[in-house]
PDB file of N, CA and C in Angstrom:
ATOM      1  N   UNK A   1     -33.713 -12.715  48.194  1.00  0.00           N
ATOM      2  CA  UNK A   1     -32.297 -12.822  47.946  1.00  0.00           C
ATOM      3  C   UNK A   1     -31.570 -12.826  49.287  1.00  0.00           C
ATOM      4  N   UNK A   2     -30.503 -13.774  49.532  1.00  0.00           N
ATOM      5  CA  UNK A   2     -29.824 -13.716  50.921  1.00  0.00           C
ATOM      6  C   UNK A   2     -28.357 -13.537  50.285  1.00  0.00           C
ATOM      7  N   UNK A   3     -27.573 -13.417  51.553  1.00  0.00           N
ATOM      8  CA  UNK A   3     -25.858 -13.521  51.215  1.00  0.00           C
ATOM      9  C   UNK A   3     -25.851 -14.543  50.418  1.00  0.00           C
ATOM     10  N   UNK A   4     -25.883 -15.520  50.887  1.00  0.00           N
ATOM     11  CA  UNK A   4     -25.627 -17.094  50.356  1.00  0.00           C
ATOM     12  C   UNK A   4     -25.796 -16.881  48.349  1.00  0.00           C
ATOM     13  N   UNK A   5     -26.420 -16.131  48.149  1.00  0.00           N
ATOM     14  CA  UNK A   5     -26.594 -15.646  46.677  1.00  0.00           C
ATOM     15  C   UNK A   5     -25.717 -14.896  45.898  1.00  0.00           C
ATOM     16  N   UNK A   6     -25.134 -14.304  46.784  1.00  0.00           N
ATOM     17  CA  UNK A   6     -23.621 -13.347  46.168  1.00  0.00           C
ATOM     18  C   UNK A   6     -22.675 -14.284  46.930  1.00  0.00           C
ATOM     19  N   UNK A   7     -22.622 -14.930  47.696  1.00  0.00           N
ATOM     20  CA  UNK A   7     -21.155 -15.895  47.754  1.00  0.00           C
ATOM     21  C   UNK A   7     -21.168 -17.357  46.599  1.00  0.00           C
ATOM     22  N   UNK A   8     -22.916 -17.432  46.664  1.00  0.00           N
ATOM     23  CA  UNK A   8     -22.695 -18.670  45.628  1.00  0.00           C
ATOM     24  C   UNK A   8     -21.933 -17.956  44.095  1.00  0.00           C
ATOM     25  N   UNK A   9     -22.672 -16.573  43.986  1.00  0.00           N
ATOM     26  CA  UNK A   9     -22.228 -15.739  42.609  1.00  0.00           C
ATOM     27  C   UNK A   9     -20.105 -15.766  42.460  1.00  0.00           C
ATOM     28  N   UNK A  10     -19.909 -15.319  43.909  1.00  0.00           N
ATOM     29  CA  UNK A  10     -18.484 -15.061  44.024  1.00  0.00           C
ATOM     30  C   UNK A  10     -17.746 -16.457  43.559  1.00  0.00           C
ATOM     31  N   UNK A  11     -18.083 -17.902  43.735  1.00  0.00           N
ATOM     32  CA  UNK A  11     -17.440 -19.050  43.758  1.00  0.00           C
ATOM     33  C   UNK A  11     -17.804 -19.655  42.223  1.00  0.00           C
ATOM     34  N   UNK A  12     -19.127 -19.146  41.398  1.00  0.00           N
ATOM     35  CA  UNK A  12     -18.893 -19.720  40.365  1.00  0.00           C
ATOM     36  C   UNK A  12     -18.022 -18.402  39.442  1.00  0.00           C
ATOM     37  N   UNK A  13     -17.752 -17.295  39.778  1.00  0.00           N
ATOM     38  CA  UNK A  13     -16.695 -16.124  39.579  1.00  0.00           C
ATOM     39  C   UNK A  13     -15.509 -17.108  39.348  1.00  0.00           C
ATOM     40  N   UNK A  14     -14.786 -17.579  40.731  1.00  0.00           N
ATOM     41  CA  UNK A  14     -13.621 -17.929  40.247  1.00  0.00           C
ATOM     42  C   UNK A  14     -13.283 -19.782  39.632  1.00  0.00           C
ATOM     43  N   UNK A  15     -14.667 -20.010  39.508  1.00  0.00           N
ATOM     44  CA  UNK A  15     -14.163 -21.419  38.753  1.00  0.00           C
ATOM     45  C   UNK A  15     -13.918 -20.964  37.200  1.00  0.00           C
ATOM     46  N   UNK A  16     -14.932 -19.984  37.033  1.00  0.00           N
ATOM     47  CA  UNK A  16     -14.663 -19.246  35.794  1.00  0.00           C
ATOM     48  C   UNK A  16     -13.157 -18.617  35.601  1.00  0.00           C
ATOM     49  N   UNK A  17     -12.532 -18.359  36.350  1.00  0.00           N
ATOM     50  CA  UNK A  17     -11.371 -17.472  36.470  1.00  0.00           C
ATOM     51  C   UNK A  17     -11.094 -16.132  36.052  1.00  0.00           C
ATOM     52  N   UNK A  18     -12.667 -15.305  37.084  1.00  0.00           N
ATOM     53  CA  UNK A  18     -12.673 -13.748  36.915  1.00  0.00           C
ATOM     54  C   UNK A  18     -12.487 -13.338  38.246  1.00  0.00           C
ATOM     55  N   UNK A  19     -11.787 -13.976  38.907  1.00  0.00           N
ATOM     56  CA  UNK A  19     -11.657 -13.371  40.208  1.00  0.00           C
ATOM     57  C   UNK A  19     -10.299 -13.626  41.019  1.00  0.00           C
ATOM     58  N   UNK A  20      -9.961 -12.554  41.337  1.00  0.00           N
ATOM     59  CA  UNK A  20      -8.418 -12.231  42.014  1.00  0.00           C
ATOM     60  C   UNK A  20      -8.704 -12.476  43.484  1.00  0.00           C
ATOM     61  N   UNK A  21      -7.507 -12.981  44.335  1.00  0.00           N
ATOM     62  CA  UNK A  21      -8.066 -12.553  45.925  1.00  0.00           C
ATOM     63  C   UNK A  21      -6.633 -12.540  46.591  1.00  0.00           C
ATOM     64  N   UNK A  22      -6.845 -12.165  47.915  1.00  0.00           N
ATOM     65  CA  UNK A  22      -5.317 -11.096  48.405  1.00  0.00           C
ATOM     66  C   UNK A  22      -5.225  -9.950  47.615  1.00  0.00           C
ATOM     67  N   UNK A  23      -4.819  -9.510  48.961  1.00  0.00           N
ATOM     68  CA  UNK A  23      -4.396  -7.931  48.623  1.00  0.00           C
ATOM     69  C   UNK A  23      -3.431  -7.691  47.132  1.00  0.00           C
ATOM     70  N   UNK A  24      -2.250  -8.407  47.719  1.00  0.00           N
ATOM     71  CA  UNK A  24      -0.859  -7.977  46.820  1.00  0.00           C
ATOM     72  C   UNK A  24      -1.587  -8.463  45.536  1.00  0.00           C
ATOM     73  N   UNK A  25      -2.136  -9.412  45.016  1.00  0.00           N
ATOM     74  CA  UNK A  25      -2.813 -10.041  43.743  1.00  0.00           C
ATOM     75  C   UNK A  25      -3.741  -8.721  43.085  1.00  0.00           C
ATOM     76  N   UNK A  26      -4.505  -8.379  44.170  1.00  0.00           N
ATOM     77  CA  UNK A  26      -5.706  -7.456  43.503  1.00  0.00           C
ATOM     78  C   UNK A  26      -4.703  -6.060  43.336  1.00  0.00           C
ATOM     79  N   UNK A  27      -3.612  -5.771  44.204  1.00  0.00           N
ATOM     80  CA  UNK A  27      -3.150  -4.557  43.775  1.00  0.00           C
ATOM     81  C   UNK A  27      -2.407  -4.487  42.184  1.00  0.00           C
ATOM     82  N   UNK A  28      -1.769  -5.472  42.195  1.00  0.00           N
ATOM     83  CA  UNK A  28      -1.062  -5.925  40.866  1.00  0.00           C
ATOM     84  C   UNK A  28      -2.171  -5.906  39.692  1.00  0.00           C
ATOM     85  N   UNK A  29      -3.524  -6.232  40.028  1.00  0.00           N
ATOM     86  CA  UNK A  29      -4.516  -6.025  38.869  1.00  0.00           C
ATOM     87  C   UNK A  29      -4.996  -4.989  38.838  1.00  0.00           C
ATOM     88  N   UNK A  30      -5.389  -4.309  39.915  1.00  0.00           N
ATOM     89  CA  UNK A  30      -5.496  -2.842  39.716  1.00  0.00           C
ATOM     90  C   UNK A  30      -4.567  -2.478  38.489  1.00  0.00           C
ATOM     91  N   UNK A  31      -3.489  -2.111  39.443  1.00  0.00           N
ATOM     92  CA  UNK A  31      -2.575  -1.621  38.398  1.00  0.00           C
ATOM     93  C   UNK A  31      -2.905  -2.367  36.936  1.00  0.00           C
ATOM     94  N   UNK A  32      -3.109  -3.154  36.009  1.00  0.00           N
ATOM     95  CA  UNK A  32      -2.835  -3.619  35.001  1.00  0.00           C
ATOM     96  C   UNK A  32      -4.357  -3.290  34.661  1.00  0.00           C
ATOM     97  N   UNK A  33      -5.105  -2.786  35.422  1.00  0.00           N
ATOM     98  CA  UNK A  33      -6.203  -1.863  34.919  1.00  0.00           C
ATOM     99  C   UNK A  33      -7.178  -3.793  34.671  1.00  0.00           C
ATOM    100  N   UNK A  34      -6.778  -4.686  35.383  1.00  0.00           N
ATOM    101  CA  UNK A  34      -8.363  -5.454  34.727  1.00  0.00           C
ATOM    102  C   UNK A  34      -9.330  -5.883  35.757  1.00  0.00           C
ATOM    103  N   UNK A  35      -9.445  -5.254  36.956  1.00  0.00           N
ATOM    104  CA  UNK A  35     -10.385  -5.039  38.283  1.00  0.00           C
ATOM    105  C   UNK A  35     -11.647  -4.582  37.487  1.00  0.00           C
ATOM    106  N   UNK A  36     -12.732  -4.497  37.894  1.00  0.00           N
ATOM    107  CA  UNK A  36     -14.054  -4.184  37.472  1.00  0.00           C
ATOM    108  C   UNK A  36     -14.599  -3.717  38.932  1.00  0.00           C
ATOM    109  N   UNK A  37     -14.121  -4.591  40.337  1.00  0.00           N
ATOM    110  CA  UNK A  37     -15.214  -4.300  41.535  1.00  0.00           C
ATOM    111  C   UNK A  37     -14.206  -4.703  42.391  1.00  0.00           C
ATOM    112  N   UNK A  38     -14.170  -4.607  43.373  1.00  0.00           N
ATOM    113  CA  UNK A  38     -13.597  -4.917  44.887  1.00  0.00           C
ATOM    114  C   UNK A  38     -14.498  -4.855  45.627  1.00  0.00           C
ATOM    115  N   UNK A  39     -14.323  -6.024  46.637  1.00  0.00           N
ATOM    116  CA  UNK A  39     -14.932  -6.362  47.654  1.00  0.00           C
ATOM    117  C   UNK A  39     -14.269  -6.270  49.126  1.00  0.00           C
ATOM    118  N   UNK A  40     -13.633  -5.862  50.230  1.00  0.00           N
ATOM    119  CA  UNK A  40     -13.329  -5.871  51.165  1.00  0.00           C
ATOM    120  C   UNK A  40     -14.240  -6.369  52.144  1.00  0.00           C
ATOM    121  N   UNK A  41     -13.544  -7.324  53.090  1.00  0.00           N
ATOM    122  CA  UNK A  41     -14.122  -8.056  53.867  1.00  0.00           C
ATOM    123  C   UNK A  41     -14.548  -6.442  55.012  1.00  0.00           C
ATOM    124  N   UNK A  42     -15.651  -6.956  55.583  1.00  0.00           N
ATOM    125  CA  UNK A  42     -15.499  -6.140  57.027  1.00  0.00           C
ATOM    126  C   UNK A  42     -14.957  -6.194  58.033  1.00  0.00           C
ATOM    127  N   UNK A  43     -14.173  -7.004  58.120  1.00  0.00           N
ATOM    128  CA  UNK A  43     -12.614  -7.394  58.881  1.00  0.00           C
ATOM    129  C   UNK A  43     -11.689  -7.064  58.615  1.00  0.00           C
ATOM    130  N   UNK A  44     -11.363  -6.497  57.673  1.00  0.00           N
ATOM    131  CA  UNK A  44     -10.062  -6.004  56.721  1.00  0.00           C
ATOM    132  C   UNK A  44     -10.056  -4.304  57.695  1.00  0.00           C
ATOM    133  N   UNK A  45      -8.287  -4.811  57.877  1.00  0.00           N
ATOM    134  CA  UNK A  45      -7.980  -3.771  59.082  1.00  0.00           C
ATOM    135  C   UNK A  45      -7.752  -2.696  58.293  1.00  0.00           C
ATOM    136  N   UNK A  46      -7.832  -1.777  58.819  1.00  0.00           N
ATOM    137  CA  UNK A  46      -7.439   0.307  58.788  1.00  0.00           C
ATOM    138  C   UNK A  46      -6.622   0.352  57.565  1.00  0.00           C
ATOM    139  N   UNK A  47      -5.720  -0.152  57.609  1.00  0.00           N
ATOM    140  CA  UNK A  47      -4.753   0.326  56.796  1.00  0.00           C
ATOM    141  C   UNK A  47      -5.011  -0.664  55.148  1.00  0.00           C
ATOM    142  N   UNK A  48      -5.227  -1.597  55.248  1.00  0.00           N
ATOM    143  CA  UNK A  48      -5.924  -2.795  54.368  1.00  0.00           C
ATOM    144  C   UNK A  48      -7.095  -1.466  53.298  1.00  0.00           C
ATOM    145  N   UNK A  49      -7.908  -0.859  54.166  1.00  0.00           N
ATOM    146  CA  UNK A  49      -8.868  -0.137  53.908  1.00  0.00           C
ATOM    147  C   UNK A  49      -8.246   1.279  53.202  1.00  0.00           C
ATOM    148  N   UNK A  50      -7.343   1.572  53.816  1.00  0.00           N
ATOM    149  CA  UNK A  50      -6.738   2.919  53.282  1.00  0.00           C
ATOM    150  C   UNK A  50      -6.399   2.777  52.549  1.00  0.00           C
ATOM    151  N   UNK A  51      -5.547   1.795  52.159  1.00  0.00           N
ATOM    152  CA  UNK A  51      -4.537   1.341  50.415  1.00  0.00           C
ATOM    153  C   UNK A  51      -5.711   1.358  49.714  1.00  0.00           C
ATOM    154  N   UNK A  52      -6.564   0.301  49.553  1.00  0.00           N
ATOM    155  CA  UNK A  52      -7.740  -0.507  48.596  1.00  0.00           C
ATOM    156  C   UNK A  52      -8.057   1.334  48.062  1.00  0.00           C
ATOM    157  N   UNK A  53      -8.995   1.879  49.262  1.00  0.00           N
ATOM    158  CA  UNK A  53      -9.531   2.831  49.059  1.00  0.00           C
ATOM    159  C   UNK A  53      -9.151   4.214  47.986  1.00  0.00           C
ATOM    160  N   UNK A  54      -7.834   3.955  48.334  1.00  0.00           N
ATOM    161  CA  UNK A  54      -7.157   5.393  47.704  1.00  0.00           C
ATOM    162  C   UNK A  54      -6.513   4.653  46.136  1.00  0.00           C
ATOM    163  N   UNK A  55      -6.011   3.169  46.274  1.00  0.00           N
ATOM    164  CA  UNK A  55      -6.059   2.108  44.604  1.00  0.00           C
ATOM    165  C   UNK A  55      -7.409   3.174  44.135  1.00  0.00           C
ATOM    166  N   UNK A  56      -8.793   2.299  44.420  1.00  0.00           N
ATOM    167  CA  UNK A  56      -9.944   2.215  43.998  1.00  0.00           C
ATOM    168  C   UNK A  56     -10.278   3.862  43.631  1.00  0.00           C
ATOM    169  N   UNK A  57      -9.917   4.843  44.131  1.00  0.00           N
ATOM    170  CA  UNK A  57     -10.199   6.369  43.973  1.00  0.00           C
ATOM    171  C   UNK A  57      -9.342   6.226  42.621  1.00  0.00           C
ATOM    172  N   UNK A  58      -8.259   6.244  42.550  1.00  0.00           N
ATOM    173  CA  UNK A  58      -7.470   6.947  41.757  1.00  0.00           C
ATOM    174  C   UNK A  58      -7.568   5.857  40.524  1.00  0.00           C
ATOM    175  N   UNK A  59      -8.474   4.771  40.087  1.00  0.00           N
ATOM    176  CA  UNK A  59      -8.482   4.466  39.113  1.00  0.00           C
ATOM    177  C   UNK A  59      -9.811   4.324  38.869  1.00  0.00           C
ATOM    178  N   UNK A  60     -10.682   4.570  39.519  1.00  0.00           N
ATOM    179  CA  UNK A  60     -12.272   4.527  39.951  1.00  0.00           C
ATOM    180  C   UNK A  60     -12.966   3.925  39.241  1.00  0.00           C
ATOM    181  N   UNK A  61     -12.268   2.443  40.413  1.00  0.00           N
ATOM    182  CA  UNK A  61     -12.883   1.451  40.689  1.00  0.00           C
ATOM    183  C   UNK A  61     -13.983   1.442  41.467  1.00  0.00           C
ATOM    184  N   UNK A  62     -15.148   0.995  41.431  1.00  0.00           N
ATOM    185  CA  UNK A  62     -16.264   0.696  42.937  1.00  0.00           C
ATOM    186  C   UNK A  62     -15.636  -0.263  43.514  1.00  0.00           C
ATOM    187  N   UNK A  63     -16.038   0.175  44.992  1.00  0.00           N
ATOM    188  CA  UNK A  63     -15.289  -0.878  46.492  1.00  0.00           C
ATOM    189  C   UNK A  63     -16.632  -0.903  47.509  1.00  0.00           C
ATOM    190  N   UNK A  64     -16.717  -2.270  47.967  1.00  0.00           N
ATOM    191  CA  UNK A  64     -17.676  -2.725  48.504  1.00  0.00           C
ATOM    192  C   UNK A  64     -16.927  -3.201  49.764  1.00  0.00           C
ATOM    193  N   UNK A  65     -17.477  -2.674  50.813  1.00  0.00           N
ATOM    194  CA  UNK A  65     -17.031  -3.116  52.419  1.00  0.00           C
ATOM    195  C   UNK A  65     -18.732  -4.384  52.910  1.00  0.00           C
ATOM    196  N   UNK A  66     -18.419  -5.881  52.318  1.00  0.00           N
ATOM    197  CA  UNK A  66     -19.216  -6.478  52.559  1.00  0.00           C
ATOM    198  C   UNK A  66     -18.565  -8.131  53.207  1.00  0.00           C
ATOM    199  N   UNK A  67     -19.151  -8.818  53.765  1.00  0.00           N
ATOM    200  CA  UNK A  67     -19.512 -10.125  54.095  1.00  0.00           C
ATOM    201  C   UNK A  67     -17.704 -10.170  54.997  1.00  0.00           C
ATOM    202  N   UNK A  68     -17.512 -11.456  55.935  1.00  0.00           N
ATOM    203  CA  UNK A  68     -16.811 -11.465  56.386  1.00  0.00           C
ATOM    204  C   UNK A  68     -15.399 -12.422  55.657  1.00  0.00           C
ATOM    205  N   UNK A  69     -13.968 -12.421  56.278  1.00  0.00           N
ATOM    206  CA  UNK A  69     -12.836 -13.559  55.465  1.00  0.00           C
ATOM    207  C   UNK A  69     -13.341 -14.446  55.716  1.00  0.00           C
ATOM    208  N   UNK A  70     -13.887 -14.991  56.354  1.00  0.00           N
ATOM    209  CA  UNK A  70     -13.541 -16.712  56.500  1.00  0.00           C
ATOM    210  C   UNK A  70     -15.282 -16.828  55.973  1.00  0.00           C
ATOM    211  N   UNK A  71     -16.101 -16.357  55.631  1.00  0.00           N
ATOM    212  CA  UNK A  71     -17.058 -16.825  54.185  1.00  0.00           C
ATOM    213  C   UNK A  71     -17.021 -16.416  53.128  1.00  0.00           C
ATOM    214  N   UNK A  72     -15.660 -15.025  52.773  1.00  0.00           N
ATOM    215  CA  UNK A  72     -15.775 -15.019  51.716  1.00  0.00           C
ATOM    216  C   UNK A  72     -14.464 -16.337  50.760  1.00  0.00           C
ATOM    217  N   UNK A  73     -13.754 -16.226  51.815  1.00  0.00           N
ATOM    218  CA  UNK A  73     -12.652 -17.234  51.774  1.00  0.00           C
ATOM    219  C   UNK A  73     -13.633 -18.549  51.200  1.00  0.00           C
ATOM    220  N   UNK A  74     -14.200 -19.144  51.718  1.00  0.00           N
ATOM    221  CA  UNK A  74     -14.490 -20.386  52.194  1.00  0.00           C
ATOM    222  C   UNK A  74     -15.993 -20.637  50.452  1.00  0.00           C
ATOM    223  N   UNK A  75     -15.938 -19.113  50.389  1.00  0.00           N
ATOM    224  CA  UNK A  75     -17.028 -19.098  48.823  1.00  0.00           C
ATOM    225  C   UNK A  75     -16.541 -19.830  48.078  1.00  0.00           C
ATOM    226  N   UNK A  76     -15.240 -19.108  47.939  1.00  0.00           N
ATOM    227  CA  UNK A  76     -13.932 -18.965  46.261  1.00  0.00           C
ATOM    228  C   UNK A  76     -13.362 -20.488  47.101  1.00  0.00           C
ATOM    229  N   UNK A  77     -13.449 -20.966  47.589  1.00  0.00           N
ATOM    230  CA  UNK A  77     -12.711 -22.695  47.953  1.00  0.00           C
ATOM    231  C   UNK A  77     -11.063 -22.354  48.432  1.00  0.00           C
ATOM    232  N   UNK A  78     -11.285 -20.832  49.480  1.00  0.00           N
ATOM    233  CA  UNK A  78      -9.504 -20.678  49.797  1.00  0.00           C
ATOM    234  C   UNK A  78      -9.905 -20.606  51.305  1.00  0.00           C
ATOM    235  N   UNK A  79      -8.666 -19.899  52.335  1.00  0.00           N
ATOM    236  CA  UNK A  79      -8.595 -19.678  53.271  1.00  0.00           C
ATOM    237  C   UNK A  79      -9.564 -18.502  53.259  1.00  0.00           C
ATOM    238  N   UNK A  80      -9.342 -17.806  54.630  1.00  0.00           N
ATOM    239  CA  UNK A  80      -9.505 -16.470  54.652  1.00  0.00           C
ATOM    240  C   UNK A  80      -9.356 -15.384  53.697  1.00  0.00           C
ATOM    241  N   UNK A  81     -10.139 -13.979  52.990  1.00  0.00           N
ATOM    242  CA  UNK A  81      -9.484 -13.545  52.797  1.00  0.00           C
ATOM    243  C   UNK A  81      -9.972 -12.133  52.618  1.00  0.00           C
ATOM    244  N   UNK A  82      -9.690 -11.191  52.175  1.00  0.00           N
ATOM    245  CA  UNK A  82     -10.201 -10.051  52.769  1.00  0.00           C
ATOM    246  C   UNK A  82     -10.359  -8.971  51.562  1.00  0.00           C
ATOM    247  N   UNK A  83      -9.448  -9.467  50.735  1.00  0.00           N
ATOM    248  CA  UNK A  83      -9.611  -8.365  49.537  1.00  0.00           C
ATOM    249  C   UNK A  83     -10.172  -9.272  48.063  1.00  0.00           C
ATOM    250  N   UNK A  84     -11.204  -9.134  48.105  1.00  0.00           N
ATOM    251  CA  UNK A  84     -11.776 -10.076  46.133  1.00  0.00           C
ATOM    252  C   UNK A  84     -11.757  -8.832  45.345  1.00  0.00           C
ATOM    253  N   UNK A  85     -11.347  -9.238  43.995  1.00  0.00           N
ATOM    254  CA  UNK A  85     -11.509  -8.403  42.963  1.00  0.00           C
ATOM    255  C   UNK A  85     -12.038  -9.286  41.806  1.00  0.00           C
ATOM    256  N   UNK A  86     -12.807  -8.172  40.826  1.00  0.00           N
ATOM    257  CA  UNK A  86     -13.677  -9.089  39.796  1.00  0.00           C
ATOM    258  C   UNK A  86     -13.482  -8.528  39.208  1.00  0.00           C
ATOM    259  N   UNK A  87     -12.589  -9.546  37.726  1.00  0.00           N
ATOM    260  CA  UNK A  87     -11.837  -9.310  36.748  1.00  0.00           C
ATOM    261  C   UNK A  87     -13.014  -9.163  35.176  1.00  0.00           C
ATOM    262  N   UNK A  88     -14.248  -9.380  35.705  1.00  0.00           N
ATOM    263  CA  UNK A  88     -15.141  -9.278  34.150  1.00  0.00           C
ATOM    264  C   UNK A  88     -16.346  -8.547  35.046  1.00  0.00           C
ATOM    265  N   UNK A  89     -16.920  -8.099  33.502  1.00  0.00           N
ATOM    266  CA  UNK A  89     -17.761  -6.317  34.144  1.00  0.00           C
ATOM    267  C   UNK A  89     -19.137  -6.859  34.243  1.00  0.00           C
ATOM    268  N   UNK A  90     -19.786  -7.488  33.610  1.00  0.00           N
ATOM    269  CA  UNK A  90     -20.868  -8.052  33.821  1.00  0.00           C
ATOM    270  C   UNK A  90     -21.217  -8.734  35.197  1.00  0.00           C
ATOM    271  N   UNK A  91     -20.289  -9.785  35.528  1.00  0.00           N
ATOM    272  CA  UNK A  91     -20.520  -9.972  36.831  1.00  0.00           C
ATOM    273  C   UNK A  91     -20.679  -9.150  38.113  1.00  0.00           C
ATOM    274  N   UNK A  92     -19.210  -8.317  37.762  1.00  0.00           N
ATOM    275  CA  UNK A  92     -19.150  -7.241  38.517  1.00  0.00           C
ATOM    276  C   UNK A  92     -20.269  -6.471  39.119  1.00  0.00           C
ATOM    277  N   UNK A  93     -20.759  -6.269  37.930  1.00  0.00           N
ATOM    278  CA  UNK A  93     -22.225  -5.185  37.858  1.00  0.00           C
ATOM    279  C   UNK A  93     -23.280  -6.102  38.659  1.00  0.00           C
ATOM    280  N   UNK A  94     -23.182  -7.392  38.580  1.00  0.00           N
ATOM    281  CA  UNK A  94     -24.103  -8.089  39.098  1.00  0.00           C
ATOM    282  C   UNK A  94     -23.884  -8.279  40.390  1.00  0.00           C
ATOM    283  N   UNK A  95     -22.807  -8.356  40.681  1.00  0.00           N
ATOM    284  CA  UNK A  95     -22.476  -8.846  42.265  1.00  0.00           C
ATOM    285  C   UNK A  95     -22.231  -7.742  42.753  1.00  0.00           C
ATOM    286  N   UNK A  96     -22.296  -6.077  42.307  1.00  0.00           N
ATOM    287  CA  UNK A  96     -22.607  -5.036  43.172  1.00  0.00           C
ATOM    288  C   UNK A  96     -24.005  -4.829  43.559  1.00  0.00           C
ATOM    289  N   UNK A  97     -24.838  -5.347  41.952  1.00  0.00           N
ATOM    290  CA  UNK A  97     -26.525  -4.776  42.049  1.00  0.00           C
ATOM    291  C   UNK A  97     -26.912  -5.898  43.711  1.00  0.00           C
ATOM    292  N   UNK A  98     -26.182  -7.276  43.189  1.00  0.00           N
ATOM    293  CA  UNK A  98     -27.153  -7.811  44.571  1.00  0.00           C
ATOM    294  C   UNK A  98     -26.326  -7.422  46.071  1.00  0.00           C
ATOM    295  N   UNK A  99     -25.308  -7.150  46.074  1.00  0.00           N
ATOM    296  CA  UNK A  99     -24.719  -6.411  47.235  1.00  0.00           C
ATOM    297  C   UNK A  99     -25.668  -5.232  47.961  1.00  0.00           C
ATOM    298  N   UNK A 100     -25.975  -4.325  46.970  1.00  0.00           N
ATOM    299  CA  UNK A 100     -26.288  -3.216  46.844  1.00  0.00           C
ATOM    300  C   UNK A 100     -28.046  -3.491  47.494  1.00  0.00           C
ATOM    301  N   UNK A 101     -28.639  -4.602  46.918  1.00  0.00           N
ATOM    302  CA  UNK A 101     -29.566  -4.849  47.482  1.00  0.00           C
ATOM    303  C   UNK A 101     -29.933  -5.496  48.916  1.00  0.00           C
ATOM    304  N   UNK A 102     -28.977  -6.592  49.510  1.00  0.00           N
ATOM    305  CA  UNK A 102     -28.692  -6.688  50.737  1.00  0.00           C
ATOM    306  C   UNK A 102     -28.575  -5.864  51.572  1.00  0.00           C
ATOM    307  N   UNK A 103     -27.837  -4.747  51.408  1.00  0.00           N
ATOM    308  CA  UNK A 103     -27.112  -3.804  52.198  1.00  0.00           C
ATOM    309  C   UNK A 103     -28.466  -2.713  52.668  1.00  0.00           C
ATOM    310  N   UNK A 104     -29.510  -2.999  51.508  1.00  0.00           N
ATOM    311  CA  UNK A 104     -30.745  -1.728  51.879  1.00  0.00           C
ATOM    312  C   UNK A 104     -30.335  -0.509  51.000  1.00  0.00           C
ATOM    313  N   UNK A 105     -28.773  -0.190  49.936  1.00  0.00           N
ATOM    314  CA  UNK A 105     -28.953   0.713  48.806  1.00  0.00           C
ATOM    315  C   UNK A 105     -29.462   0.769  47.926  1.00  0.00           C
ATOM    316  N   UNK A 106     -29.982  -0.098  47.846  1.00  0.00           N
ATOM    317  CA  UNK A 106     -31.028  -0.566  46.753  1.00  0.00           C
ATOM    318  C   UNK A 106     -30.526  -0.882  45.163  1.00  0.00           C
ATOM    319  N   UNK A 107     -31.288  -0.829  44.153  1.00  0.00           N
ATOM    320  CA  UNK A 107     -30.329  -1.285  42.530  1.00  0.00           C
ATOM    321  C   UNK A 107     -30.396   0.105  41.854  1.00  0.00           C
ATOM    322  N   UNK A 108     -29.048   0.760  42.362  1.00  0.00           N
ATOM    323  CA  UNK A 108     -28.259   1.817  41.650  1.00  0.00           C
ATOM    324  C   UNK A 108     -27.628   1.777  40.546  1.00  0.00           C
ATOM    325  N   UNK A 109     -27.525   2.132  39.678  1.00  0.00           N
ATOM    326  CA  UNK A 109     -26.475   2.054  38.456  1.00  0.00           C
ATOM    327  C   UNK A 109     -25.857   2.854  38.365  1.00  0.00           C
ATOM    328  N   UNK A 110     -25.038   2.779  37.589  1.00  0.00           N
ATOM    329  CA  UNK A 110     -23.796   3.867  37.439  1.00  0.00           C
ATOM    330  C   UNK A 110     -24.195   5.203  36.718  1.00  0.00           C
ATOM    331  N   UNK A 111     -25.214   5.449  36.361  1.00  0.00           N
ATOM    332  CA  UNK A 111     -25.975   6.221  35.732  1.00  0.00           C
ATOM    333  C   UNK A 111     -26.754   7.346  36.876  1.00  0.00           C
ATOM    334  N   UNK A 112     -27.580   6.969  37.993  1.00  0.00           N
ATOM    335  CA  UNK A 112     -28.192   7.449  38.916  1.00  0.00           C
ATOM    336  C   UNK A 112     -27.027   7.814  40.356  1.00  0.00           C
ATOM    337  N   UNK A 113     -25.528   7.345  40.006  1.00  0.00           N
ATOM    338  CA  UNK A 113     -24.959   7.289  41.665  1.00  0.00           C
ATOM    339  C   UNK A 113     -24.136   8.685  41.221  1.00  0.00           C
ATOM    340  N   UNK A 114     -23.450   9.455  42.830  1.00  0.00           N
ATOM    341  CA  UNK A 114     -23.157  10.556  42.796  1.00  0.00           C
ATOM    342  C   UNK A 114     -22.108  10.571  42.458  1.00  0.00           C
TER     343      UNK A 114
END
């Protein structure tokens, strides 16, 4: 499994239309409670990180600090961008398990995490 496998996952996400991107977009879905996962670029500055983070706590959401803007941008067929959110749970679950496996955390479920 490589990146190229969760960005191909992320781009057929939003032809489907389960996926939010920008900040102000994903905060507005937060709020309306239909986020499943967040993704933050690893470029996404300090404060980018502090909002998402403390959203994602207080409605507990999982947040993923993975892949860079301009490939995750360039997945979903946009610019740059730094904040994805995934609006259906199945995928979600899927595009954390293979995250999760890239990264070396291996395939956690929500069942086994702390």
């Amino acid at each position: 499994m490589s990146s190229d496998d969760v960005l191909f996952l992320l781009g057929i996400c939003r032809k489907a239309g389960k996926l939010i991107s920008g900040q102000d977009s994903v905060e507005r879905a937060i709020k309306a409670k239909k986020i499943y996962l967040i993704i933050l670029s690893e470029d996404s500055s300090v404060n980018t990180r502090k909002k998402m983070k403390s959203l994602c706590f207080k409605e507990s959401i999982p947040m993923l600090y993975w892949g860079h803007s301009d490939k995750l941008g360039k997945a979903i067929g946009k610019g740059q961008r730094k904040v994805i959110g995934i609006t259906d749970k199945g995928l979600a679950k899927e595009i954390q398990r293979r995250i999760n496996l890239l990264t070396g955390v291996g395939d956690i479920d929500e069942t086994t995490r702390i």
